[in-house]
PDB file of N, CA and C in Angstrom:
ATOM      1  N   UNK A   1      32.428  25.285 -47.255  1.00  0.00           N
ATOM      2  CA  UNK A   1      32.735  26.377 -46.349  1.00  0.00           C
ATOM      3  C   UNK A   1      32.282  26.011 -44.936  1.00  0.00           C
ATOM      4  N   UNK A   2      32.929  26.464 -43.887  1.00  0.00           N
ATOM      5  CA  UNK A   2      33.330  26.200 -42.861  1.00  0.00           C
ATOM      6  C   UNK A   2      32.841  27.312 -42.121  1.00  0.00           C
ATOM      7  N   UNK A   3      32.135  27.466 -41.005  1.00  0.00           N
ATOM      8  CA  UNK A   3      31.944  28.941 -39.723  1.00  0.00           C
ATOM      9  C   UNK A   3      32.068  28.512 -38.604  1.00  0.00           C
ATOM     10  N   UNK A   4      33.059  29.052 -38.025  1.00  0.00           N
ATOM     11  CA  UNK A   4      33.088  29.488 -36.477  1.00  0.00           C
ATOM     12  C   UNK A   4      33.269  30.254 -35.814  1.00  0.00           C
ATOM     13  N   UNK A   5      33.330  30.324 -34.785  1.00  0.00           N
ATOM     14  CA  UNK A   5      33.229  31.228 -33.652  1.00  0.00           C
ATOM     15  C   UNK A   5      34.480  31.360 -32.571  1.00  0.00           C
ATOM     16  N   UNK A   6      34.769  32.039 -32.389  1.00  0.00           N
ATOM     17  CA  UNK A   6      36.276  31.848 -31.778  1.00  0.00           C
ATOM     18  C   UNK A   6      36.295  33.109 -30.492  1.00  0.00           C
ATOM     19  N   UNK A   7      36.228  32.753 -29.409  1.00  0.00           N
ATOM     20  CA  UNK A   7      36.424  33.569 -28.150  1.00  0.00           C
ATOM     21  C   UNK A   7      38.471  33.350 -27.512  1.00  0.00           C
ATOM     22  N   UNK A   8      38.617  34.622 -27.707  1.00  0.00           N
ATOM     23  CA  UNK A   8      40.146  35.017 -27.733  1.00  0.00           C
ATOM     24  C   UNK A   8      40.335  35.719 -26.019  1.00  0.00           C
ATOM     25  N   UNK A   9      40.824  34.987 -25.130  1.00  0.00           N
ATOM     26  CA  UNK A   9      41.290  35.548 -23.580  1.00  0.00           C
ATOM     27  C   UNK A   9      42.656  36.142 -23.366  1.00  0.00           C
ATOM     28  N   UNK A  10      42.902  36.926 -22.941  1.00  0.00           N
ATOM     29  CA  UNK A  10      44.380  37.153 -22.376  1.00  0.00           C
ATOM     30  C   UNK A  10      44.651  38.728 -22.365  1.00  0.00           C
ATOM     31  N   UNK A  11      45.852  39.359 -22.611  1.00  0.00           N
ATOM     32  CA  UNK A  11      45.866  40.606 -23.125  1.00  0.00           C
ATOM     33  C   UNK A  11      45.788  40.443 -24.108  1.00  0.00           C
ATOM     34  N   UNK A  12      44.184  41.047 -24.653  1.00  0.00           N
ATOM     35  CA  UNK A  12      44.344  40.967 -26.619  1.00  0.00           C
ATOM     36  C   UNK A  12      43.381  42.033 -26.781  1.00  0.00           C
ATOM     37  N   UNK A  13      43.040  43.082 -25.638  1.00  0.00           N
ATOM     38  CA  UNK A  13      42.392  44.368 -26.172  1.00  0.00           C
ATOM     39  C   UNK A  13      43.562  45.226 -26.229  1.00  0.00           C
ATOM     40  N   UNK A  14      43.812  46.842 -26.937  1.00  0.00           N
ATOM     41  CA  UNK A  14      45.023  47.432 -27.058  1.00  0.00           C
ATOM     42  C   UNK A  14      45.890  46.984 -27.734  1.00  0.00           C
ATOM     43  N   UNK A  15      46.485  45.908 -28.245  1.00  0.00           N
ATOM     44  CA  UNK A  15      47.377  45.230 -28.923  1.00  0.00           C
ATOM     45  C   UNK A  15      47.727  45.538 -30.066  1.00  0.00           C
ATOM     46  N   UNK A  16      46.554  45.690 -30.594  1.00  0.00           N
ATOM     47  CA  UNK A  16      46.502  45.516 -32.411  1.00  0.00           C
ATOM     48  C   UNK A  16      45.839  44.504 -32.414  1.00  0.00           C
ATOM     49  N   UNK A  17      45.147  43.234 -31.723  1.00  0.00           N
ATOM     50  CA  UNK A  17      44.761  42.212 -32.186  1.00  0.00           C
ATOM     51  C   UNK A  17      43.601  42.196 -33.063  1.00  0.00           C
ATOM     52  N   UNK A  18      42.426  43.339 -33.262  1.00  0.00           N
ATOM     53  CA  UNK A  18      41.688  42.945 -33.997  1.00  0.00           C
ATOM     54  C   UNK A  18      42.040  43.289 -35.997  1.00  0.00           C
ATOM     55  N   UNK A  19      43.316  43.742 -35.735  1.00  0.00           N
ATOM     56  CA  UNK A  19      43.654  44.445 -37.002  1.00  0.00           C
ATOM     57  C   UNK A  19      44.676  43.588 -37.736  1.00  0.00           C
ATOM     58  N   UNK A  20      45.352  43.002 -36.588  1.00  0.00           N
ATOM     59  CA  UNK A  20      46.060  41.282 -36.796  1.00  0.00           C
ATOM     60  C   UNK A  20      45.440  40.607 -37.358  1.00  0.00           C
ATOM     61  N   UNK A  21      43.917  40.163 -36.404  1.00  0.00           N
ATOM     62  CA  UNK A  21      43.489  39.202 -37.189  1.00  0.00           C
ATOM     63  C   UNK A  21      42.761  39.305 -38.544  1.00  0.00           C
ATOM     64  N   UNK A  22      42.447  41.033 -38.613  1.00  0.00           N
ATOM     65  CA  UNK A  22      41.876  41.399 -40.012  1.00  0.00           C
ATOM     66  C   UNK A  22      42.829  41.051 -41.250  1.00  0.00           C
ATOM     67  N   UNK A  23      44.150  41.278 -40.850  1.00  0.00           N
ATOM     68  CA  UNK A  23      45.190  40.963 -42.015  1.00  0.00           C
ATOM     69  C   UNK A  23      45.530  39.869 -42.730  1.00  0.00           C
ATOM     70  N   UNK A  24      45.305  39.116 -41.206  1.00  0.00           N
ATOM     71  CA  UNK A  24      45.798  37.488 -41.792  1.00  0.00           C
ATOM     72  C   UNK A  24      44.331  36.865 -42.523  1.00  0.00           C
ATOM     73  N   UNK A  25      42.846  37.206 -41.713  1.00  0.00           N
ATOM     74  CA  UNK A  25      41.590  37.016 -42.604  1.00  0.00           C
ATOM     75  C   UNK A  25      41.808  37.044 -44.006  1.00  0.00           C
ATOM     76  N   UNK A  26      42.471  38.253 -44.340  1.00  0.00           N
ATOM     77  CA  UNK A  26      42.154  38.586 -45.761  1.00  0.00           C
ATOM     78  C   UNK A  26      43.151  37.919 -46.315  1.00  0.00           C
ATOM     79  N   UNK A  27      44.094  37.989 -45.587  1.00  0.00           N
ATOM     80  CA  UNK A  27      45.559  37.224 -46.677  1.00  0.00           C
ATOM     81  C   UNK A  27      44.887  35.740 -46.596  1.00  0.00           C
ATOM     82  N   UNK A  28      44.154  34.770 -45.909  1.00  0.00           N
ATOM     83  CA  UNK A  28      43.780  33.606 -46.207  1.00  0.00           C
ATOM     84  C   UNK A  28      42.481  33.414 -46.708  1.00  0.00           C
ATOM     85  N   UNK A  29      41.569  34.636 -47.011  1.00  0.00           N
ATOM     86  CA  UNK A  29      40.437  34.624 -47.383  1.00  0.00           C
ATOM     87  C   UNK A  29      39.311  34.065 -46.420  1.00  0.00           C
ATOM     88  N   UNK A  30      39.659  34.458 -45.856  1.00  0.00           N
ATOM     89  CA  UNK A  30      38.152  34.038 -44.713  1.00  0.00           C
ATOM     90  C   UNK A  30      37.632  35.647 -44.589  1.00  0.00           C
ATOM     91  N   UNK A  31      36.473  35.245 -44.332  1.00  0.00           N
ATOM     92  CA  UNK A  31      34.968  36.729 -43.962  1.00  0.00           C
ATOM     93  C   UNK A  31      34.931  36.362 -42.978  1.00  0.00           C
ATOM     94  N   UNK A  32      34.299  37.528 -42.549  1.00  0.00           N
ATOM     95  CA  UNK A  32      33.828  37.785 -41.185  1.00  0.00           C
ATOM     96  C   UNK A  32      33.765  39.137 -40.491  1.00  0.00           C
ATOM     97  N   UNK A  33      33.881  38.753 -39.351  1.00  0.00           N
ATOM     98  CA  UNK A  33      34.274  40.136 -38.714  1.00  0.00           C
ATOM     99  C   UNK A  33      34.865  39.715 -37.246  1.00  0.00           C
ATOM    100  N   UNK A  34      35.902  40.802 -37.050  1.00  0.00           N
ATOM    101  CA  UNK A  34      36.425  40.571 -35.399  1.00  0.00           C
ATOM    102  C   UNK A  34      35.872  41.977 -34.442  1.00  0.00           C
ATOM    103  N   UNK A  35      35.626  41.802 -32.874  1.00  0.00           N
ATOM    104  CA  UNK A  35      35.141  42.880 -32.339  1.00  0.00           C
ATOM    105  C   UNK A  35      35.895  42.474 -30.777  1.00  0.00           C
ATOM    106  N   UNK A  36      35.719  43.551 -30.130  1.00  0.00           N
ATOM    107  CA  UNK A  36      36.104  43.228 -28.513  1.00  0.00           C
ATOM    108  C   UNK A  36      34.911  43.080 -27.873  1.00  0.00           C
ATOM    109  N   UNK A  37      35.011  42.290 -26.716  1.00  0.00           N
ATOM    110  CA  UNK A  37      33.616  42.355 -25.980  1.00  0.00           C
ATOM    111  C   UNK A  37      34.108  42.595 -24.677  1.00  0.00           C
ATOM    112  N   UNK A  38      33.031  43.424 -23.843  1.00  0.00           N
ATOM    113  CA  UNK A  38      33.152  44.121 -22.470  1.00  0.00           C
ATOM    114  C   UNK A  38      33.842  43.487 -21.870  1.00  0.00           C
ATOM    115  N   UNK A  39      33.729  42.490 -21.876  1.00  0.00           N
ATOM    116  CA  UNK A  39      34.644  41.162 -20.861  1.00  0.00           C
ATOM    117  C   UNK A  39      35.952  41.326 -20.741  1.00  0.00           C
ATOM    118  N   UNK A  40      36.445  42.080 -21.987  1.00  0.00           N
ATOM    119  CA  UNK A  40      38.478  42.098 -22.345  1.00  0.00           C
ATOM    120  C   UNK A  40      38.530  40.904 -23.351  1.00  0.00           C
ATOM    121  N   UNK A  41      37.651  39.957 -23.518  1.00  0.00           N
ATOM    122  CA  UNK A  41      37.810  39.253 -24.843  1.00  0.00           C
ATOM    123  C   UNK A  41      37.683  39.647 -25.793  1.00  0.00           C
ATOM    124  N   UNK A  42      38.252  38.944 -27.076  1.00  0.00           N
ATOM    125  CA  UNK A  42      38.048  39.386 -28.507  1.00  0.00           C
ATOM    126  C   UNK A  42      37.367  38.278 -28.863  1.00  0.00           C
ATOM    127  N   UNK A  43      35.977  38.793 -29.662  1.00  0.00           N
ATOM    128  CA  UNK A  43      35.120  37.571 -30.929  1.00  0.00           C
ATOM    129  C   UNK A  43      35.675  37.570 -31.815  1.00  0.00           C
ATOM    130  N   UNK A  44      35.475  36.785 -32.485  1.00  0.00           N
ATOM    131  CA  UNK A  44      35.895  36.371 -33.843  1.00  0.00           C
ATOM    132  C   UNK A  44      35.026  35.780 -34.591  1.00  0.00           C
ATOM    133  N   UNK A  45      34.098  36.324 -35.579  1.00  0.00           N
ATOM    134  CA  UNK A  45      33.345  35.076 -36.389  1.00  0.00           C
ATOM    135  C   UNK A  45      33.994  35.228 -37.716  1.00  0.00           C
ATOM    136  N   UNK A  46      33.912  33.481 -38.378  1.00  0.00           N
ATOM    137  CA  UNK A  46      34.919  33.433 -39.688  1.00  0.00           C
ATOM    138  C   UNK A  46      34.074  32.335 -40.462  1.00  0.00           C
ATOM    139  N   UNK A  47      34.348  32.788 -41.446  1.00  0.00           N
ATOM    140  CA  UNK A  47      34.126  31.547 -42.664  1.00  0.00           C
ATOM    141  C   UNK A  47      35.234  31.385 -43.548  1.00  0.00           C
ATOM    142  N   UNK A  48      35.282  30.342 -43.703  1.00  0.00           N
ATOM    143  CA  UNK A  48      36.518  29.867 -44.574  1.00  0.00           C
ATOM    144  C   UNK A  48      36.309  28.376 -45.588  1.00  0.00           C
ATOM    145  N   UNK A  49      37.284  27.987 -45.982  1.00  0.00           N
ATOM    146  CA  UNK A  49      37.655  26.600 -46.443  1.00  0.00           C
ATOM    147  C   UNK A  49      38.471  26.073 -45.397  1.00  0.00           C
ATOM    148  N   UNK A  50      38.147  24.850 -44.807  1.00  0.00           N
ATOM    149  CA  UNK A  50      38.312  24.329 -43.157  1.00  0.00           C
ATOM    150  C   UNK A  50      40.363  24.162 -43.351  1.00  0.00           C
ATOM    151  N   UNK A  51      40.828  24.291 -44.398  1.00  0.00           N
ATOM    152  CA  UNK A  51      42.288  24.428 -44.583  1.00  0.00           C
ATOM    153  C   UNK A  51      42.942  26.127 -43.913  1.00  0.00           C
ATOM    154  N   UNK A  52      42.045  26.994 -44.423  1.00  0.00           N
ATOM    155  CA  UNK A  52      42.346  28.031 -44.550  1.00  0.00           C
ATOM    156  C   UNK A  52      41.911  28.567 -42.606  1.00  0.00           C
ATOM    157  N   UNK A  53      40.743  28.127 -42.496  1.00  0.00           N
ATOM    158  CA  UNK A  53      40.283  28.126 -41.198  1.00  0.00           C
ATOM    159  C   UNK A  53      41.421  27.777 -39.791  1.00  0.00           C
ATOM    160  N   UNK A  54      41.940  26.433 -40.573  1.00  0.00           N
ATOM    161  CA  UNK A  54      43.291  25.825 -39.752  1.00  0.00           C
ATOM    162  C   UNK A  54      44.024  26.761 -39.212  1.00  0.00           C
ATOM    163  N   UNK A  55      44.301  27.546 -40.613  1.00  0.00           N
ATOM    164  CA  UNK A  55      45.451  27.979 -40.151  1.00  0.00           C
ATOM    165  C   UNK A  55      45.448  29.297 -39.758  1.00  0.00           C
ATOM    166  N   UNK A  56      44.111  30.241 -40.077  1.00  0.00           N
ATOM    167  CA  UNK A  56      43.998  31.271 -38.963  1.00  0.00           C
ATOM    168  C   UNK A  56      43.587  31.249 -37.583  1.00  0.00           C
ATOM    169  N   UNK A  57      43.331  29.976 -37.312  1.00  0.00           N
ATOM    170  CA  UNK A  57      43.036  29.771 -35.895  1.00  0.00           C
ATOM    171  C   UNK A  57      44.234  29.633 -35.416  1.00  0.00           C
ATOM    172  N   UNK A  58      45.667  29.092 -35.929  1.00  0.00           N
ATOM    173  CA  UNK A  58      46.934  28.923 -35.656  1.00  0.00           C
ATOM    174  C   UNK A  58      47.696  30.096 -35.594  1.00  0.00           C
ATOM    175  N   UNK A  59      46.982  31.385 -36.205  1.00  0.00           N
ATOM    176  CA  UNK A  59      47.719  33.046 -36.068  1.00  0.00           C
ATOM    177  C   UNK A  59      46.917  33.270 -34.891  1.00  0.00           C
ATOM    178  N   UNK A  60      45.617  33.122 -35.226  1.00  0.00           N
ATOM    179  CA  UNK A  60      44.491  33.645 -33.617  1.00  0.00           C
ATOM    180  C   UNK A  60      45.796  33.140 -32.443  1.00  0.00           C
ATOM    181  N   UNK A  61      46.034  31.932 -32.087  1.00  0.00           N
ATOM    182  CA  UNK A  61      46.703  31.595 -31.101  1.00  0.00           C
ATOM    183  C   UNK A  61      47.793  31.895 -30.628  1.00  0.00           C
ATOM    184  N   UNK A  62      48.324  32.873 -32.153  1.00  0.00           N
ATOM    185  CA  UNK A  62      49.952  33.432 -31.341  1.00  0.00           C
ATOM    186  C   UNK A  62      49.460  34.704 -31.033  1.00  0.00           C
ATOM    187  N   UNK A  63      48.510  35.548 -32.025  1.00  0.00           N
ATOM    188  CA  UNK A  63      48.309  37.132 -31.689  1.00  0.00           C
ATOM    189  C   UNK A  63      49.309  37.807 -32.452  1.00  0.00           C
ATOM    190  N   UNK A  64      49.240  39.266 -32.176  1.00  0.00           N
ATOM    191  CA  UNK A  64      50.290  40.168 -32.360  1.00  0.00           C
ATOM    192  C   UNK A  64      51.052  40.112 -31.586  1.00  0.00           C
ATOM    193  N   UNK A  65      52.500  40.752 -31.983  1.00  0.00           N
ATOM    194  CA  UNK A  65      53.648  40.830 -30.880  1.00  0.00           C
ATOM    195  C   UNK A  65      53.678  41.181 -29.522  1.00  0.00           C
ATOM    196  N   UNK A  66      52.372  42.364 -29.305  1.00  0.00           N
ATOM    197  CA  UNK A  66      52.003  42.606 -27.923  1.00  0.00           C
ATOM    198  C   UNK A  66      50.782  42.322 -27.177  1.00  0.00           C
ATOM    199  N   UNK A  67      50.148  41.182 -27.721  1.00  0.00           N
ATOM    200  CA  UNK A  67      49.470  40.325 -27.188  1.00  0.00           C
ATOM    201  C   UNK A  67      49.433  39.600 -26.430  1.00  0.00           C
ATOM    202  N   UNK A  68      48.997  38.690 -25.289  1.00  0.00           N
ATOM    203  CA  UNK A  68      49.385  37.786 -24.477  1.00  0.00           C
ATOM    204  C   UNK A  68      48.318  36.574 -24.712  1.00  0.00           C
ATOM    205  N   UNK A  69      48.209  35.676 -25.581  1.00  0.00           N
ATOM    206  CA  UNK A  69      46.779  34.800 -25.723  1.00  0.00           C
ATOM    207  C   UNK A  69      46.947  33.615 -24.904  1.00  0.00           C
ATOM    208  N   UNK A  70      45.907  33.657 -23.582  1.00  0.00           N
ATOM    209  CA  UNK A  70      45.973  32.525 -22.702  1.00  0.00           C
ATOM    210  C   UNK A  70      44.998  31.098 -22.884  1.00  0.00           C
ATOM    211  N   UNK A  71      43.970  32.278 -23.952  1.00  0.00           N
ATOM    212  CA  UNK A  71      42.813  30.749 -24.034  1.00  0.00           C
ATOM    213  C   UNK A  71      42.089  31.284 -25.329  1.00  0.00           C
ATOM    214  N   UNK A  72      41.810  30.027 -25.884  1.00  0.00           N
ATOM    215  CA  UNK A  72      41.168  30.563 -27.107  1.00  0.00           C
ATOM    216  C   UNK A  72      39.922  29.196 -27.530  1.00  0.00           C
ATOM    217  N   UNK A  73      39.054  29.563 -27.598  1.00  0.00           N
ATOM    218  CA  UNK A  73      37.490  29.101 -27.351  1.00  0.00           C
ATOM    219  C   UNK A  73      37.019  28.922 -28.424  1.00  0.00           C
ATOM    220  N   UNK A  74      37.017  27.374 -29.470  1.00  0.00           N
ATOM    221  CA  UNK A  74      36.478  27.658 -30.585  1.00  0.00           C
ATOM    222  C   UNK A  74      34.865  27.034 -30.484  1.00  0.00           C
ATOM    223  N   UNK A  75      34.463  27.649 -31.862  1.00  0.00           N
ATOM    224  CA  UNK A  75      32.719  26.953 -31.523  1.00  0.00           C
ATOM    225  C   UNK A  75      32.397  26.976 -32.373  1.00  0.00           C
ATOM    226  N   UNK A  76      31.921  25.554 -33.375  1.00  0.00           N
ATOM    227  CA  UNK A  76      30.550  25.422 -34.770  1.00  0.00           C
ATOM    228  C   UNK A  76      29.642  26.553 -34.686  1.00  0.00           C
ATOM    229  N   UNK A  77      29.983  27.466 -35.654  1.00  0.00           N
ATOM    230  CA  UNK A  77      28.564  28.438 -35.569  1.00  0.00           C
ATOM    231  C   UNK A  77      27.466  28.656 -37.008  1.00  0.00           C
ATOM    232  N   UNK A  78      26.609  28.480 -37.053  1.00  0.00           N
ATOM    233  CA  UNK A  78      25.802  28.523 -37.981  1.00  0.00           C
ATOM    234  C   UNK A  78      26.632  29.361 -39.652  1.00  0.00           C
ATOM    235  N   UNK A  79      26.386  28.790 -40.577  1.00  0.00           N
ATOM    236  CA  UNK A  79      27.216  29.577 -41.806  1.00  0.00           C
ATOM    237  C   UNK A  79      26.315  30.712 -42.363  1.00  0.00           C
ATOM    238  N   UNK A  80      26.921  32.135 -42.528  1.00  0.00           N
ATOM    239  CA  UNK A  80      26.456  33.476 -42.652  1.00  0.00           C
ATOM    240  C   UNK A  80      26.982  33.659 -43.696  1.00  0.00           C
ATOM    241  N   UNK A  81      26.559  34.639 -45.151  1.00  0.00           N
ATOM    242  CA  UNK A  81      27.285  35.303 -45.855  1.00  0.00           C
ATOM    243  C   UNK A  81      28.174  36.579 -45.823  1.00  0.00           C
ATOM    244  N   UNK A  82      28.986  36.402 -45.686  1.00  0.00           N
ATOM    245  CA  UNK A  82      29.590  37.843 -45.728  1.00  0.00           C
ATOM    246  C   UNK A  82      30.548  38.438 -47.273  1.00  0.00           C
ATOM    247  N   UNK A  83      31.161  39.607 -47.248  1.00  0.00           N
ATOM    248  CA  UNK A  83      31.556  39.998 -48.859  1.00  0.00           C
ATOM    249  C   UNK A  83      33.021  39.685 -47.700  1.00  0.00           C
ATOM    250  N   UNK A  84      33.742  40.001 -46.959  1.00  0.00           N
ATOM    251  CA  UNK A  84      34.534  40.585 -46.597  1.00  0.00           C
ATOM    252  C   UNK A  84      34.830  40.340 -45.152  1.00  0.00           C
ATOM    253  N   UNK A  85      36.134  40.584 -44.949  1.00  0.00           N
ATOM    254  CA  UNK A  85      36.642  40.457 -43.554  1.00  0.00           C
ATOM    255  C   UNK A  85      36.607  41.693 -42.615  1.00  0.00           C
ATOM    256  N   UNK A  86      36.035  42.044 -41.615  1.00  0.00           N
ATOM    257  CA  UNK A  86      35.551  43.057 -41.139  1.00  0.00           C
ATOM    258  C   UNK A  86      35.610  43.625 -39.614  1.00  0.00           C
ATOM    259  N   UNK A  87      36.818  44.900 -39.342  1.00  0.00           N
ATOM    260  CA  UNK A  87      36.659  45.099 -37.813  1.00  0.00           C
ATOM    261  C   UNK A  87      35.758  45.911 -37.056  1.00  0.00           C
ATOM    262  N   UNK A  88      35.037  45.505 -35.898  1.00  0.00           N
ATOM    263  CA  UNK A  88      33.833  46.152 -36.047  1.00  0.00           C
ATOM    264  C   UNK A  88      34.015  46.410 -34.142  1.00  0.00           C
ATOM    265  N   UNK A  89      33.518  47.362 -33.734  1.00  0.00           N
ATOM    266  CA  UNK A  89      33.770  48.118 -32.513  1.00  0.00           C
ATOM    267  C   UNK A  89      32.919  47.456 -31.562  1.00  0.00           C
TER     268      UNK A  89
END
């Protein structure tokens, strides 16, 4: 298992994006949790199998349909347990 950290720029507060990325989490099995931060960015912390990881970092990068993702910031972050994929305010 695999954790990172993923800082999401662009229009991706309002969107749907943290409920996007809750969907596709669970459909590939990664934990975690996604949140917005004051900035207008979205966090992202995930654990996965580094296959599964791939390829939600490859949904992170398109977003939802009314999203605009200009930059997306990944980062090795220490491995956490979680039960579940999780959107958190």
């Amino acid at each position: 298992m695999d954790a990172v950290e993923i800082y999401v720029s662009g229009v991706v507060q309002g969107v749907g994006f943290r409920y996007y990325t809750s969907k596709i989490a669970k459909e590939l099995g990664i934990k975690g949790f996604v949140k917005n931060l004051p900035d207008g960015r979205v966090y992202i912390y995930a654990v996965g199998e580094k296959n599964a990881l791939e390829k939600f970092i490859s949904y992170v990068r398109q977003g939802p349909p009314l999203a605009v993702v200009r930059d997306v910031e990944i980062r090795s972050a220490e491995l956490k347990e979680f039960e579940r994929f999780e959107v958190r305010r």
